[in-house]
N, C-alpha and C. Protein backbone atom coordinates (compact mmCIF):
# COMPACT_ATOMS: atom_id res chain seq x y z
N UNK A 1 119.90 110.74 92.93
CA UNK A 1 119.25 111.96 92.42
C UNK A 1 120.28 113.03 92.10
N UNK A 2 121.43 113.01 93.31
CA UNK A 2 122.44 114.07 92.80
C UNK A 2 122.95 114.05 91.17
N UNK A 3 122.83 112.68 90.85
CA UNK A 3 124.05 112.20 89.20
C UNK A 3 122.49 112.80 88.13
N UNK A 4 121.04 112.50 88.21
CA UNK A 4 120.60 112.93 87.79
C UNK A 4 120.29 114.46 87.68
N UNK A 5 120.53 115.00 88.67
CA UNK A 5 120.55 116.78 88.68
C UNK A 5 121.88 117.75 88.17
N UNK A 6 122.90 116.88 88.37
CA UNK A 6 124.17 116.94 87.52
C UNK A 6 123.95 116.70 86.09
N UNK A 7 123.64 115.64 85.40
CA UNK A 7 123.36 115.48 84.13
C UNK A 7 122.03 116.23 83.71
N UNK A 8 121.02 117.29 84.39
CA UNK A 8 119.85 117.69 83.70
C UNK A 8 120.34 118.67 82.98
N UNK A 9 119.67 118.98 81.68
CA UNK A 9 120.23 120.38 80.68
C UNK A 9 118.29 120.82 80.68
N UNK A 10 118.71 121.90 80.87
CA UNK A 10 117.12 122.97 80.93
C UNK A 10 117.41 123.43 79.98
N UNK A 11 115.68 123.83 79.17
CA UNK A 11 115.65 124.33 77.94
C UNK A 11 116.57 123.97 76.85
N UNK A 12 115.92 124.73 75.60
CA UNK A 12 116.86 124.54 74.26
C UNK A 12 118.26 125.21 74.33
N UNK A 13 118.66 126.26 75.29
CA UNK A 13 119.80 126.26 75.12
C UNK A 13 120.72 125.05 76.20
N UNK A 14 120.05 124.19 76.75
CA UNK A 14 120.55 123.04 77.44
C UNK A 14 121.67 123.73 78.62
N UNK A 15 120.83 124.40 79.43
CA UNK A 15 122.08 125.12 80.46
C UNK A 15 121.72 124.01 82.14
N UNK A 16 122.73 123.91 82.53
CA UNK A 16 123.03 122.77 83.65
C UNK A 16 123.08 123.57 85.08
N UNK A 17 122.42 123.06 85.61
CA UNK A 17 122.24 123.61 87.31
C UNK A 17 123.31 123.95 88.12
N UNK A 18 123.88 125.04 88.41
CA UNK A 18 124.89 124.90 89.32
C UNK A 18 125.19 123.84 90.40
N UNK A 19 126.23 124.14 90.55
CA UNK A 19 126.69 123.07 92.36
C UNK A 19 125.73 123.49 93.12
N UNK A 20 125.35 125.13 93.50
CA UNK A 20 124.89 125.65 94.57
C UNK A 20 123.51 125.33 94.30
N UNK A 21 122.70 125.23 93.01
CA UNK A 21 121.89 125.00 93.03
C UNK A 21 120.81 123.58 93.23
N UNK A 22 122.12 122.51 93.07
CA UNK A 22 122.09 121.39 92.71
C UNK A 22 121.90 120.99 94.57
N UNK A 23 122.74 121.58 95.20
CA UNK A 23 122.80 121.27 96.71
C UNK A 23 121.11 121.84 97.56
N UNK A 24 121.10 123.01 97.09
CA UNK A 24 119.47 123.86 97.44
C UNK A 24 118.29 122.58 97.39
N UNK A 25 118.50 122.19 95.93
CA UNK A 25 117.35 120.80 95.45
C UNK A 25 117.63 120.26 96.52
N UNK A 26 118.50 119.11 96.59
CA UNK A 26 118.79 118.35 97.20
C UNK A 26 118.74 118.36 98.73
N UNK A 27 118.81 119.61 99.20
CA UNK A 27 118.47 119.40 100.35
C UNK A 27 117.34 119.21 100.61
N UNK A 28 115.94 120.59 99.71
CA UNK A 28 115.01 120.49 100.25
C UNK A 28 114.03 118.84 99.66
N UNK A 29 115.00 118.10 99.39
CA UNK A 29 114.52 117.07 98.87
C UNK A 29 114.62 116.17 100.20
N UNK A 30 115.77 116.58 100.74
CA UNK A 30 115.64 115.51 102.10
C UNK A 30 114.58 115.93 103.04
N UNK A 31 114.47 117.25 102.82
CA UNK A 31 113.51 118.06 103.92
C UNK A 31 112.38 116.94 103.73
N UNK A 32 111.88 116.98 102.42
CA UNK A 32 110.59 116.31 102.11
C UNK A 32 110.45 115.24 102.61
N UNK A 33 111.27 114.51 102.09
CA UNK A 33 111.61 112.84 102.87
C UNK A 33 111.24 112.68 104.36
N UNK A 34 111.69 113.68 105.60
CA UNK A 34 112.10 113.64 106.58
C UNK A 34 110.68 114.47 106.76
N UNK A 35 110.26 115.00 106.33
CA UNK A 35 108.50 115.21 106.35
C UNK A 35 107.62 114.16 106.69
N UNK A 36 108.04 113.72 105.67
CA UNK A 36 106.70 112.73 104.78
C UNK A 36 106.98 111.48 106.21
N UNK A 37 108.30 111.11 106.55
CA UNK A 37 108.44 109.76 107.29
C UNK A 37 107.70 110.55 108.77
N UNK A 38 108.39 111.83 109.03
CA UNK A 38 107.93 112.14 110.57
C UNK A 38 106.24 112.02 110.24
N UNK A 39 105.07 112.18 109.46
CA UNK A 39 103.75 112.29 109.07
C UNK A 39 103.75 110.58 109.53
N UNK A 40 104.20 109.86 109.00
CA UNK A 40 103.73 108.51 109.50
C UNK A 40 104.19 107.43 110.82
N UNK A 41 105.38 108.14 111.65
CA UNK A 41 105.82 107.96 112.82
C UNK A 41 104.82 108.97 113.15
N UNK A 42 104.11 109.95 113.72
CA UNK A 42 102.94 110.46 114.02
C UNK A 42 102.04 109.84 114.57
N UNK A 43 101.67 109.54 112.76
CA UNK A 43 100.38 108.78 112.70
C UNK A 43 100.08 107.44 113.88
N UNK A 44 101.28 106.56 113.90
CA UNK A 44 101.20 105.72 114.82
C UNK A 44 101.89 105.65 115.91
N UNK A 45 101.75 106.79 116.51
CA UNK A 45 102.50 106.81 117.88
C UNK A 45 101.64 106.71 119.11
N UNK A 46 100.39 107.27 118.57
CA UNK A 46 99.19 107.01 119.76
C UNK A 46 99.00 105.49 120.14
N UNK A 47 98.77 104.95 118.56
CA UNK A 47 98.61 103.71 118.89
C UNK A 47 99.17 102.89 120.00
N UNK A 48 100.79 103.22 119.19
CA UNK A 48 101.61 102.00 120.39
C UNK A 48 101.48 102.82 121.71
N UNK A 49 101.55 103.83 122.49
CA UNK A 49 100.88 104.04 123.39
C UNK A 49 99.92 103.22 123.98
N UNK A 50 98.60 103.37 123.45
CA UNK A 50 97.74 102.97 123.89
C UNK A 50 98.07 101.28 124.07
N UNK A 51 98.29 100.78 122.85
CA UNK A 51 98.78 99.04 123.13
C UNK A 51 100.12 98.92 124.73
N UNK A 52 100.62 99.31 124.55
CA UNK A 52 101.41 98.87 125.92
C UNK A 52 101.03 99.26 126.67
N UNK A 53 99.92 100.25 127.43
CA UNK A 53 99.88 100.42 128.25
C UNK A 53 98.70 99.43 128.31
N UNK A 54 97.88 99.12 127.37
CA UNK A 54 96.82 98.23 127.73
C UNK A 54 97.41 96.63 127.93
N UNK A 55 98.53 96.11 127.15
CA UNK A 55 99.72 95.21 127.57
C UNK A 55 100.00 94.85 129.03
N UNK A 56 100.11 96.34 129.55
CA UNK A 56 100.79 96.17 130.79
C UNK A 56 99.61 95.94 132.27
N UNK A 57 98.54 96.88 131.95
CA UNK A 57 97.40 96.43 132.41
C UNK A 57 96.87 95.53 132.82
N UNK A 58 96.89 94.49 131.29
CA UNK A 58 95.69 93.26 131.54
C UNK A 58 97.02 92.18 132.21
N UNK A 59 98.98 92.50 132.23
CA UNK A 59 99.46 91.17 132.69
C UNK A 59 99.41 91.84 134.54
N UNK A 60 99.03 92.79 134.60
CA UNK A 60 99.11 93.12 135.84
C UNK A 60 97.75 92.50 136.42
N UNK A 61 96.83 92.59 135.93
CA UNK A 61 95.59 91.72 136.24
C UNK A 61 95.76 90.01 136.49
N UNK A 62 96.68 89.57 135.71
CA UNK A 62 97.17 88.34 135.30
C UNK A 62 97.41 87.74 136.77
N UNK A 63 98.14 88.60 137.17
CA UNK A 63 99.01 88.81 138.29
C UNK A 63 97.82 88.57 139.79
N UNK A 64 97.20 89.31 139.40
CA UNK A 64 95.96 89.18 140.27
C UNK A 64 94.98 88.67 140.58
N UNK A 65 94.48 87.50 139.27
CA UNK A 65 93.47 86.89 138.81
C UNK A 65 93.22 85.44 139.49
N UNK A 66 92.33 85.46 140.74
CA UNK A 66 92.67 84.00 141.06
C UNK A 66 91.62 83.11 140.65
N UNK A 67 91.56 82.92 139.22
CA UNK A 67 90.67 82.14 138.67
C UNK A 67 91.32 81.55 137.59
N UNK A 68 92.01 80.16 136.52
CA UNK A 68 92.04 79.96 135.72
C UNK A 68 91.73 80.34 134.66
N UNK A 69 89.79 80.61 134.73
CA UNK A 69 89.31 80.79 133.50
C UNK A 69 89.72 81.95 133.36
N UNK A 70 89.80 82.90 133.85
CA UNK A 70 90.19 84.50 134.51
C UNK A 70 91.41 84.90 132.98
N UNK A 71 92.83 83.79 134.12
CA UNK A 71 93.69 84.02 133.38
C UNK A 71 93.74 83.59 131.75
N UNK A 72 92.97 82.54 131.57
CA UNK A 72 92.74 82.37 130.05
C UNK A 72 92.11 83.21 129.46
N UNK A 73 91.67 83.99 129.78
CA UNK A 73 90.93 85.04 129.11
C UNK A 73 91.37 86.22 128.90
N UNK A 74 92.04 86.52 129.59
CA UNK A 74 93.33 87.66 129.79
C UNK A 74 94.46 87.50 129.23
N UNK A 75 94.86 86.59 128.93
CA UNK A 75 96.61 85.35 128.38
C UNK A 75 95.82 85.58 126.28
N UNK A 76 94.11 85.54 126.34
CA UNK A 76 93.83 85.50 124.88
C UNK A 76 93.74 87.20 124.52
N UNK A 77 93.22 88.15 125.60
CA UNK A 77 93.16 89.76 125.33
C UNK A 77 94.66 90.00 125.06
N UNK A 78 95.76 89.71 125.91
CA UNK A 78 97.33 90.03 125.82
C UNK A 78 97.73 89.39 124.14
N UNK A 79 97.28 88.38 123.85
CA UNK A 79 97.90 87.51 122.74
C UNK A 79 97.30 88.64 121.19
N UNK A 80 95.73 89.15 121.92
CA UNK A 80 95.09 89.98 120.79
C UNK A 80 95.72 91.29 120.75
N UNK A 81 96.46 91.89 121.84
CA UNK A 81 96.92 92.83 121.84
C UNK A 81 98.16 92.66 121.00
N UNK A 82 98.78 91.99 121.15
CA UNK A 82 100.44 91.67 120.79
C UNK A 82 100.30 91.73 119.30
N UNK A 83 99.34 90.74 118.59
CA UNK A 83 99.35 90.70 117.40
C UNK A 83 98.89 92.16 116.40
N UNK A 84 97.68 92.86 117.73
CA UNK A 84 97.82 93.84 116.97
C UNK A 84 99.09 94.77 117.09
N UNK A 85 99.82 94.66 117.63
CA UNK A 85 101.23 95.53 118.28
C UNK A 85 102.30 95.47 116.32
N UNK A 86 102.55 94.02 116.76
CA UNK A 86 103.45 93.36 115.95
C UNK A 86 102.67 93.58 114.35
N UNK A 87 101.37 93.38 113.77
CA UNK A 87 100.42 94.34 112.71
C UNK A 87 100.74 95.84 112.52
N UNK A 88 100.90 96.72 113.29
CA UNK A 88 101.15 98.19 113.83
C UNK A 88 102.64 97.91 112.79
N UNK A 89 103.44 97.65 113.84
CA UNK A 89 105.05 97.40 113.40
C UNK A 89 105.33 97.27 112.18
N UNK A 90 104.53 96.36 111.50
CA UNK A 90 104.81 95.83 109.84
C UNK A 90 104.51 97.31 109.31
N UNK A 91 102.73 97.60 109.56
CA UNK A 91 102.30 98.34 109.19
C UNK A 91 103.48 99.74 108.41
N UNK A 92 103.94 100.26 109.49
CA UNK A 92 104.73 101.14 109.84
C UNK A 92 105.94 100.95 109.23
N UNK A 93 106.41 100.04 109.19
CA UNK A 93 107.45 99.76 108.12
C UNK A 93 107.49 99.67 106.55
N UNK A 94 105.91 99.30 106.29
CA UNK A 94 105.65 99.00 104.71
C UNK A 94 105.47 100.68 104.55
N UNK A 95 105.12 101.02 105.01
CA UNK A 95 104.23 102.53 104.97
C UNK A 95 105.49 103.50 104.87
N UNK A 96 106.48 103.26 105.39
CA UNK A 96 107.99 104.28 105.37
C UNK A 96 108.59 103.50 104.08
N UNK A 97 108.48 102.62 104.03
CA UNK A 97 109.41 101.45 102.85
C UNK A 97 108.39 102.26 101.03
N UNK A 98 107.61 102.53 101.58
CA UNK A 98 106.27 103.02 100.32
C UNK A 98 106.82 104.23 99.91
N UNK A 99 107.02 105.04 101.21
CA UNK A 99 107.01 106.64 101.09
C UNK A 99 108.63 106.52 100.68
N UNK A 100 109.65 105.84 100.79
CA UNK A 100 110.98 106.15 100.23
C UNK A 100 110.88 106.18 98.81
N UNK A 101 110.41 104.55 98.48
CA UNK A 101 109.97 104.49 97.00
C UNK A 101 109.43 105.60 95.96
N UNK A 102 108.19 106.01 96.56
CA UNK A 102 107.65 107.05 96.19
C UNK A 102 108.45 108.29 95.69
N UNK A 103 109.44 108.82 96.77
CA UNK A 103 110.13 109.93 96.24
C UNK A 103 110.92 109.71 95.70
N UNK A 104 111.91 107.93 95.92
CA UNK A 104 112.97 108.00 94.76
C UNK A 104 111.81 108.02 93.45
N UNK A 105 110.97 107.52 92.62
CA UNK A 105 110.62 107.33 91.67
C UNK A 105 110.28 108.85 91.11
N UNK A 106 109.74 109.71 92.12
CA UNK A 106 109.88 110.83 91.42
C UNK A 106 111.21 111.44 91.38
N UNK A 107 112.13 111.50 91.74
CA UNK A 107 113.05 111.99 91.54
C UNK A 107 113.74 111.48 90.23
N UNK A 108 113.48 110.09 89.70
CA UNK A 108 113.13 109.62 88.32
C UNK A 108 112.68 110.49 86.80
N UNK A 109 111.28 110.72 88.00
CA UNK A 109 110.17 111.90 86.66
C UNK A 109 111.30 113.05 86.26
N UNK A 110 112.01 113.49 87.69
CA UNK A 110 112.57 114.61 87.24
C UNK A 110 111.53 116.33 86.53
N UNK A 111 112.03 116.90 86.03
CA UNK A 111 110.82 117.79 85.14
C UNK A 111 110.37 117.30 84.09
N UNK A 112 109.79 116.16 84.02
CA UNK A 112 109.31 115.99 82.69
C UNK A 112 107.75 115.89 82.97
N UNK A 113 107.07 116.25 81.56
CA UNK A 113 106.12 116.75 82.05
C UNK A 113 105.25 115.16 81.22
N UNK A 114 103.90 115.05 81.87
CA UNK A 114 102.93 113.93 81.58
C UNK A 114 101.80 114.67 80.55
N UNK A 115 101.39 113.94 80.21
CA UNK A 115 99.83 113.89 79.57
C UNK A 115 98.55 114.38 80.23
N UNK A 116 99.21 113.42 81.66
CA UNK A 116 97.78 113.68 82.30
C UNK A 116 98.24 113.11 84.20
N UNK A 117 97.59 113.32 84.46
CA UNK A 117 97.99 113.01 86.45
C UNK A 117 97.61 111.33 86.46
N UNK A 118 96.57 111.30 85.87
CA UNK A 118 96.63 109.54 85.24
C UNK A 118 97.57 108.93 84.69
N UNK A 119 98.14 109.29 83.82
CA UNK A 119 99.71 108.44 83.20
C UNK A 119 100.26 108.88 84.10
N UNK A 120 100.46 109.65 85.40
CA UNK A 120 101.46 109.76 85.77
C UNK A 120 101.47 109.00 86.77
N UNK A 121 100.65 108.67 87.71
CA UNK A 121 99.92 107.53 88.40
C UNK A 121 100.28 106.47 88.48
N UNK A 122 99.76 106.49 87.10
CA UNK A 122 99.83 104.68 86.42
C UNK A 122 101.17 104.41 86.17
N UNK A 123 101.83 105.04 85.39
CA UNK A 123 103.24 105.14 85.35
C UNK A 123 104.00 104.63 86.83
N UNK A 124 103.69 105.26 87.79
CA UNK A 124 104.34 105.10 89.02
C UNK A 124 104.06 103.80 89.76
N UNK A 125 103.11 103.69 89.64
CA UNK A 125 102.44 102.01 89.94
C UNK A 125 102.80 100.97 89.18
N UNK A 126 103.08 101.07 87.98
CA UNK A 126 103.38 100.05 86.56
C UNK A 126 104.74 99.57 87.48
N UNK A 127 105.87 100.76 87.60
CA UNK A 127 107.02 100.52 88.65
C UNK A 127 107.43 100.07 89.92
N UNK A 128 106.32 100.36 90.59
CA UNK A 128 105.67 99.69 91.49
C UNK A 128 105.86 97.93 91.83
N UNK A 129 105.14 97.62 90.79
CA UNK A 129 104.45 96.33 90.65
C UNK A 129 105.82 95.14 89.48
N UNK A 130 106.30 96.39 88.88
CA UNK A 130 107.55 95.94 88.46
C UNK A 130 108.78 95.46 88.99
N UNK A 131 108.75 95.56 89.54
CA UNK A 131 109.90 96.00 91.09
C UNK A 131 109.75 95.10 91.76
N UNK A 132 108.46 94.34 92.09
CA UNK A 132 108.16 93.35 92.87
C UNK A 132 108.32 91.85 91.90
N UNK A 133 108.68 92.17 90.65
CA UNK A 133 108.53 91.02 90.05
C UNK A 133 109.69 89.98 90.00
N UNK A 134 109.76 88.83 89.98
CA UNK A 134 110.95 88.17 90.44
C UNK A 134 112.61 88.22 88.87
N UNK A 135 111.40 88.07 87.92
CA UNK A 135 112.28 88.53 86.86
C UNK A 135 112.88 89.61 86.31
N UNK A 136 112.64 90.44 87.20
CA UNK A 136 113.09 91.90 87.40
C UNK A 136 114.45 92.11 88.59
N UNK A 137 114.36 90.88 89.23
CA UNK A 137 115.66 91.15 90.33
C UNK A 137 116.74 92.03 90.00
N UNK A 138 117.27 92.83 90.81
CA UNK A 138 118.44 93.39 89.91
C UNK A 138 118.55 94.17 89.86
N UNK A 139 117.09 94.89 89.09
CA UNK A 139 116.78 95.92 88.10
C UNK A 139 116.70 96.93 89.33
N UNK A 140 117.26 98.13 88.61
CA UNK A 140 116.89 99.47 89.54
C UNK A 140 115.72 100.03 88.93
N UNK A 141 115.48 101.25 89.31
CA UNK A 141 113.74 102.03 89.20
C UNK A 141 114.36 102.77 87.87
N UNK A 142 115.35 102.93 87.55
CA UNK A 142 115.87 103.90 86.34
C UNK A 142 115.49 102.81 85.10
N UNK A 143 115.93 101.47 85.60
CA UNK A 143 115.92 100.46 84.62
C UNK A 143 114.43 100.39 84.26
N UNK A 144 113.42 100.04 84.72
CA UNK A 144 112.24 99.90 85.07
C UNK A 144 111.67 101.06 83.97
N UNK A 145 112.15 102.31 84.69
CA UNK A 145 111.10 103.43 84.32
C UNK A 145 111.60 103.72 82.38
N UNK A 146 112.68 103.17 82.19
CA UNK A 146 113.21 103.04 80.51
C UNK A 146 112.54 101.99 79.76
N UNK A 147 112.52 100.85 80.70
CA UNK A 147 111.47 99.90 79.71
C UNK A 147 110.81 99.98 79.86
N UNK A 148 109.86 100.49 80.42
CA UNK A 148 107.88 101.24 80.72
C UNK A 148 107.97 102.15 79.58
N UNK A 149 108.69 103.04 79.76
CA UNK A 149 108.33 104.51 78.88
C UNK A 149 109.05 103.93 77.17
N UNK A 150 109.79 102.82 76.86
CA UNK A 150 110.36 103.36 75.91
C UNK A 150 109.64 103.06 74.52
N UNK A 151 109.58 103.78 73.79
CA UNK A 151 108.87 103.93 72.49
C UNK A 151 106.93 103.87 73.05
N UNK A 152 107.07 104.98 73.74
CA UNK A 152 105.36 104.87 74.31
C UNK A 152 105.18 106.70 74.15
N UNK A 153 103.90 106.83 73.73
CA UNK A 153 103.69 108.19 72.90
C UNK A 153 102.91 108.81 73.54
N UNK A 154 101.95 107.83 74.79
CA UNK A 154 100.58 108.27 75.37
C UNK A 154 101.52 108.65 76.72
N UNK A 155 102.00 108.64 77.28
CA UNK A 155 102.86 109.04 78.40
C UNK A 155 103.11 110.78 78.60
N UNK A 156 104.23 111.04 78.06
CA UNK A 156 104.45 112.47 78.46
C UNK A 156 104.05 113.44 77.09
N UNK A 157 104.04 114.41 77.50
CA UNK A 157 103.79 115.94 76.24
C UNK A 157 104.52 115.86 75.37
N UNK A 158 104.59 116.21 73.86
CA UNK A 158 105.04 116.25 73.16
C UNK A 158 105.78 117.28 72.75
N UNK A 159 107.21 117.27 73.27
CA UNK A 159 107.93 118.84 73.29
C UNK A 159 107.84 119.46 71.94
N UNK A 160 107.83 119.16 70.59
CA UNK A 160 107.69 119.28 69.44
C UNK A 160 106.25 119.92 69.35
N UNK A 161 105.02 119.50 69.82
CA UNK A 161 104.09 120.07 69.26
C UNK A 161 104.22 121.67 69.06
N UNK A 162 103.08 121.99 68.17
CA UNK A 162 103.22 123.42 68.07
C UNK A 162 102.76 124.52 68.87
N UNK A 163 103.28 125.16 69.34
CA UNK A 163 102.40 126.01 70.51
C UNK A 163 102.12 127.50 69.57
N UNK A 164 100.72 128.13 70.74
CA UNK A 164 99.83 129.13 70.37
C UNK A 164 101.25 130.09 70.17
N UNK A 165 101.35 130.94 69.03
CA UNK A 165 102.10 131.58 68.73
C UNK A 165 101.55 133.12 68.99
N UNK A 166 102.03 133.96 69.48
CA UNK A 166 101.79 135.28 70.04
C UNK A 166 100.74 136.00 68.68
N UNK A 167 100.86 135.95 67.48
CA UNK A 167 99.79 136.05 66.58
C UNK A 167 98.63 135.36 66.04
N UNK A 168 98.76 133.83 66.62
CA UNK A 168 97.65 132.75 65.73
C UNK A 168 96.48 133.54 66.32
N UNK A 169 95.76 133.00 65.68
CA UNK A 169 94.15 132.86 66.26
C UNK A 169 93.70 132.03 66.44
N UNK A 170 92.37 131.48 66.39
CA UNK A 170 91.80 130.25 66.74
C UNK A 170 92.04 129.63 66.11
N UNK A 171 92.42 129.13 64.44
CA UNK A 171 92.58 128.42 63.37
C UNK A 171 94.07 128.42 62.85
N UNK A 172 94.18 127.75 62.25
CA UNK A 172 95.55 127.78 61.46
C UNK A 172 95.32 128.63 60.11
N UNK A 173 94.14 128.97 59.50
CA UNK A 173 93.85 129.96 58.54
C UNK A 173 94.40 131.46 59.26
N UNK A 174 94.50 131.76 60.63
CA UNK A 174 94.37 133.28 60.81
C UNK A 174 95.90 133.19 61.15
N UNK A 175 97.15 132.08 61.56
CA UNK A 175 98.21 132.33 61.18
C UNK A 175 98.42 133.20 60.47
N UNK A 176 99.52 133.97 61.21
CA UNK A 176 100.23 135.25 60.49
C UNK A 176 101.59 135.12 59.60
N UNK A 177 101.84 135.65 59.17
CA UNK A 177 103.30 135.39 57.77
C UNK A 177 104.24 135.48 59.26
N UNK A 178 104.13 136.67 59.76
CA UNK A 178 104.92 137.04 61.15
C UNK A 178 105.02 135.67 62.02
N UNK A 179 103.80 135.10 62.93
CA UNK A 179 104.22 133.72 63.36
C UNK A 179 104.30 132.78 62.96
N UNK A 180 104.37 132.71 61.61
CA UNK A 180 105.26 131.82 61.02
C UNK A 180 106.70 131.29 60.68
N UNK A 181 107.07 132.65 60.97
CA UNK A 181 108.44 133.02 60.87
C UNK A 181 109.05 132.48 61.76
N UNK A 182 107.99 132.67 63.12
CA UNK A 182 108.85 132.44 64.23
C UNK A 182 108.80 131.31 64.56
N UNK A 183 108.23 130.11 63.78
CA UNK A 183 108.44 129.02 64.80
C UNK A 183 109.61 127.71 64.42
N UNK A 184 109.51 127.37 65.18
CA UNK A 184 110.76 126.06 64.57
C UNK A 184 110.37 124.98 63.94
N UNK A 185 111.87 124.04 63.53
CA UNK A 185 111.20 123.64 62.17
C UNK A 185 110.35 122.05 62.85
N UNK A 186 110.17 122.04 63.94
CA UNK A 186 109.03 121.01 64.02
C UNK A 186 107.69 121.92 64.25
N UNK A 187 107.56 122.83 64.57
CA UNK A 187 106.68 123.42 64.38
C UNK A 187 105.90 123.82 63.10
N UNK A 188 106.84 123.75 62.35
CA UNK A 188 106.54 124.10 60.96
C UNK A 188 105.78 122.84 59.72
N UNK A 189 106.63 121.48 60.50
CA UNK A 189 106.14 120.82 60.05
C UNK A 189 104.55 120.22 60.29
N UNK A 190 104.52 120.28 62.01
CA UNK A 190 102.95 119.91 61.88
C UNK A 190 102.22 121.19 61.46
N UNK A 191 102.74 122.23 61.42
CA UNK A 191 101.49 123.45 60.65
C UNK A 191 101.35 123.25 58.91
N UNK A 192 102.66 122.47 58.56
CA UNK A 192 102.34 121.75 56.84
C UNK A 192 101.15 120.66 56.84
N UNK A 193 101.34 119.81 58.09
CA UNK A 193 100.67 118.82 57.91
C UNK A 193 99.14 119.14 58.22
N UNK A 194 98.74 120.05 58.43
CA UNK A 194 97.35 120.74 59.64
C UNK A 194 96.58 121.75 58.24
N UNK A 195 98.02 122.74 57.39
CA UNK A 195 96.97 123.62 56.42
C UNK A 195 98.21 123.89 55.52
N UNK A 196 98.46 122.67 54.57
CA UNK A 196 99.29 122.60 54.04
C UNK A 196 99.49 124.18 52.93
N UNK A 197 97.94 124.12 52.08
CA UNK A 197 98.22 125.31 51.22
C UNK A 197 98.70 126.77 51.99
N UNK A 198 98.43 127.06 53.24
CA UNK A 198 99.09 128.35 53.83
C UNK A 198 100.33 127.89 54.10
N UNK A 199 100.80 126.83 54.25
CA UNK A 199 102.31 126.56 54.49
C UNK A 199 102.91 126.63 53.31
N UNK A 200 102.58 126.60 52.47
CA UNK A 200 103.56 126.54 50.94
C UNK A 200 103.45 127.74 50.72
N UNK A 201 102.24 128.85 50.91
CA UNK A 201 102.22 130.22 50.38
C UNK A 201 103.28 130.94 51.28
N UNK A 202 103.25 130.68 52.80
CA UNK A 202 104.33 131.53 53.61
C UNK A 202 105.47 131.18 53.03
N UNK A 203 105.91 129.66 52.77
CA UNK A 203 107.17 129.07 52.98
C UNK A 203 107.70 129.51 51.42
N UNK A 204 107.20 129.82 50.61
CA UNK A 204 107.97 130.48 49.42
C UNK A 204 108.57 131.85 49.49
């Protein structure tokens, strides 16, 4: 993430993040990380609690049990416990292994902006599921997220479109000579393509 926050240029005059600023991100980026993992060490800490001590319980009974059937029945509660123990464990591991993923891939998105919280979603999952694929070995999430996105139009905003200009009105008829002036030349072009005859009358 650092080489990507080093290489970002903001805005049209393309100005680059300081060191100091670049370090600020980055930290509170670990903050997040170190959030998000303590939220799911949390989450299952009661659990294993509760499993070992109920572990320790039923072999202490074990201990005590002077019946065969006793202990078979207790030897199958310990065996149900364990598996859920060792379930817990995976659990807990896929679930931190998820949440790393997760933030490297946004740190991917970077500021770029989506369409919609749906492409952005889907986008993240497409990578996801990519990642897991065997013909993909290799491949990093940068690789991934270039051949998902590349030559795809429904994905992010279109920095080019034309935005509400401090004079338009509701229509492209109430365009002003004034915000016309001001906009750039992709702007100019979809306002040719939208009301062509007011574009030829300003543009002369």
């Amino acid at each position: 993430m650092n080489d990507f926050l080093e290489n970002l240029e903001i805005g049209e005059d393309k100005i680059k993040l300081s060191k100091e600023e670049i370090k600020a991100i980055m930290k509170e980026h670990g903050k997040s990380i170190t959030t998000e993992t303590k939220k799911v060490e949390d989450k299952y800490q009661k659990d294993i609690d509760n499993y070992k001590n109920t572990i320790d319980e039923l072999k202490e009974q074990i201990s005590k049990a002077p019946k065969s059937d006793e202990i078979e029945n207790l030897n199958k509660k310990i065996a149900d416990y364990e598996q859920k123990e060792a379930d817990r464990i995976a659990k807990e591991k896929a679930d931190k292994e998820e949440n790393i993923l997760t933030n490297n891939i946004l740190s991917i998105f970077g500021d770029k902006k989506f369409t919609s919280e749906y492409a952005k979603n889907g986008l993240m999952n497409d990578i996801k599921l990519e990642l897991k694929k065997e013909e993909n070995k290799g491949l990093g999430i940068q690789d991934i997220f270039d051949n998902l996105t590349k030559d795809r139009t429904d994905i992010f905003e279109n920095p080019n479109k034309v935005k509400d200009m401090p004079d338009m009105g509701d229509t492209d008829t109430d365009v002003s000579k004034e915000a016309f002036d001001k906009m750039t030349y992709n702007q100019r072009v979809e306002f040719k393509h939208s009301n062509p005859e007011l574009f030829e009358k300003y543009n002369n």
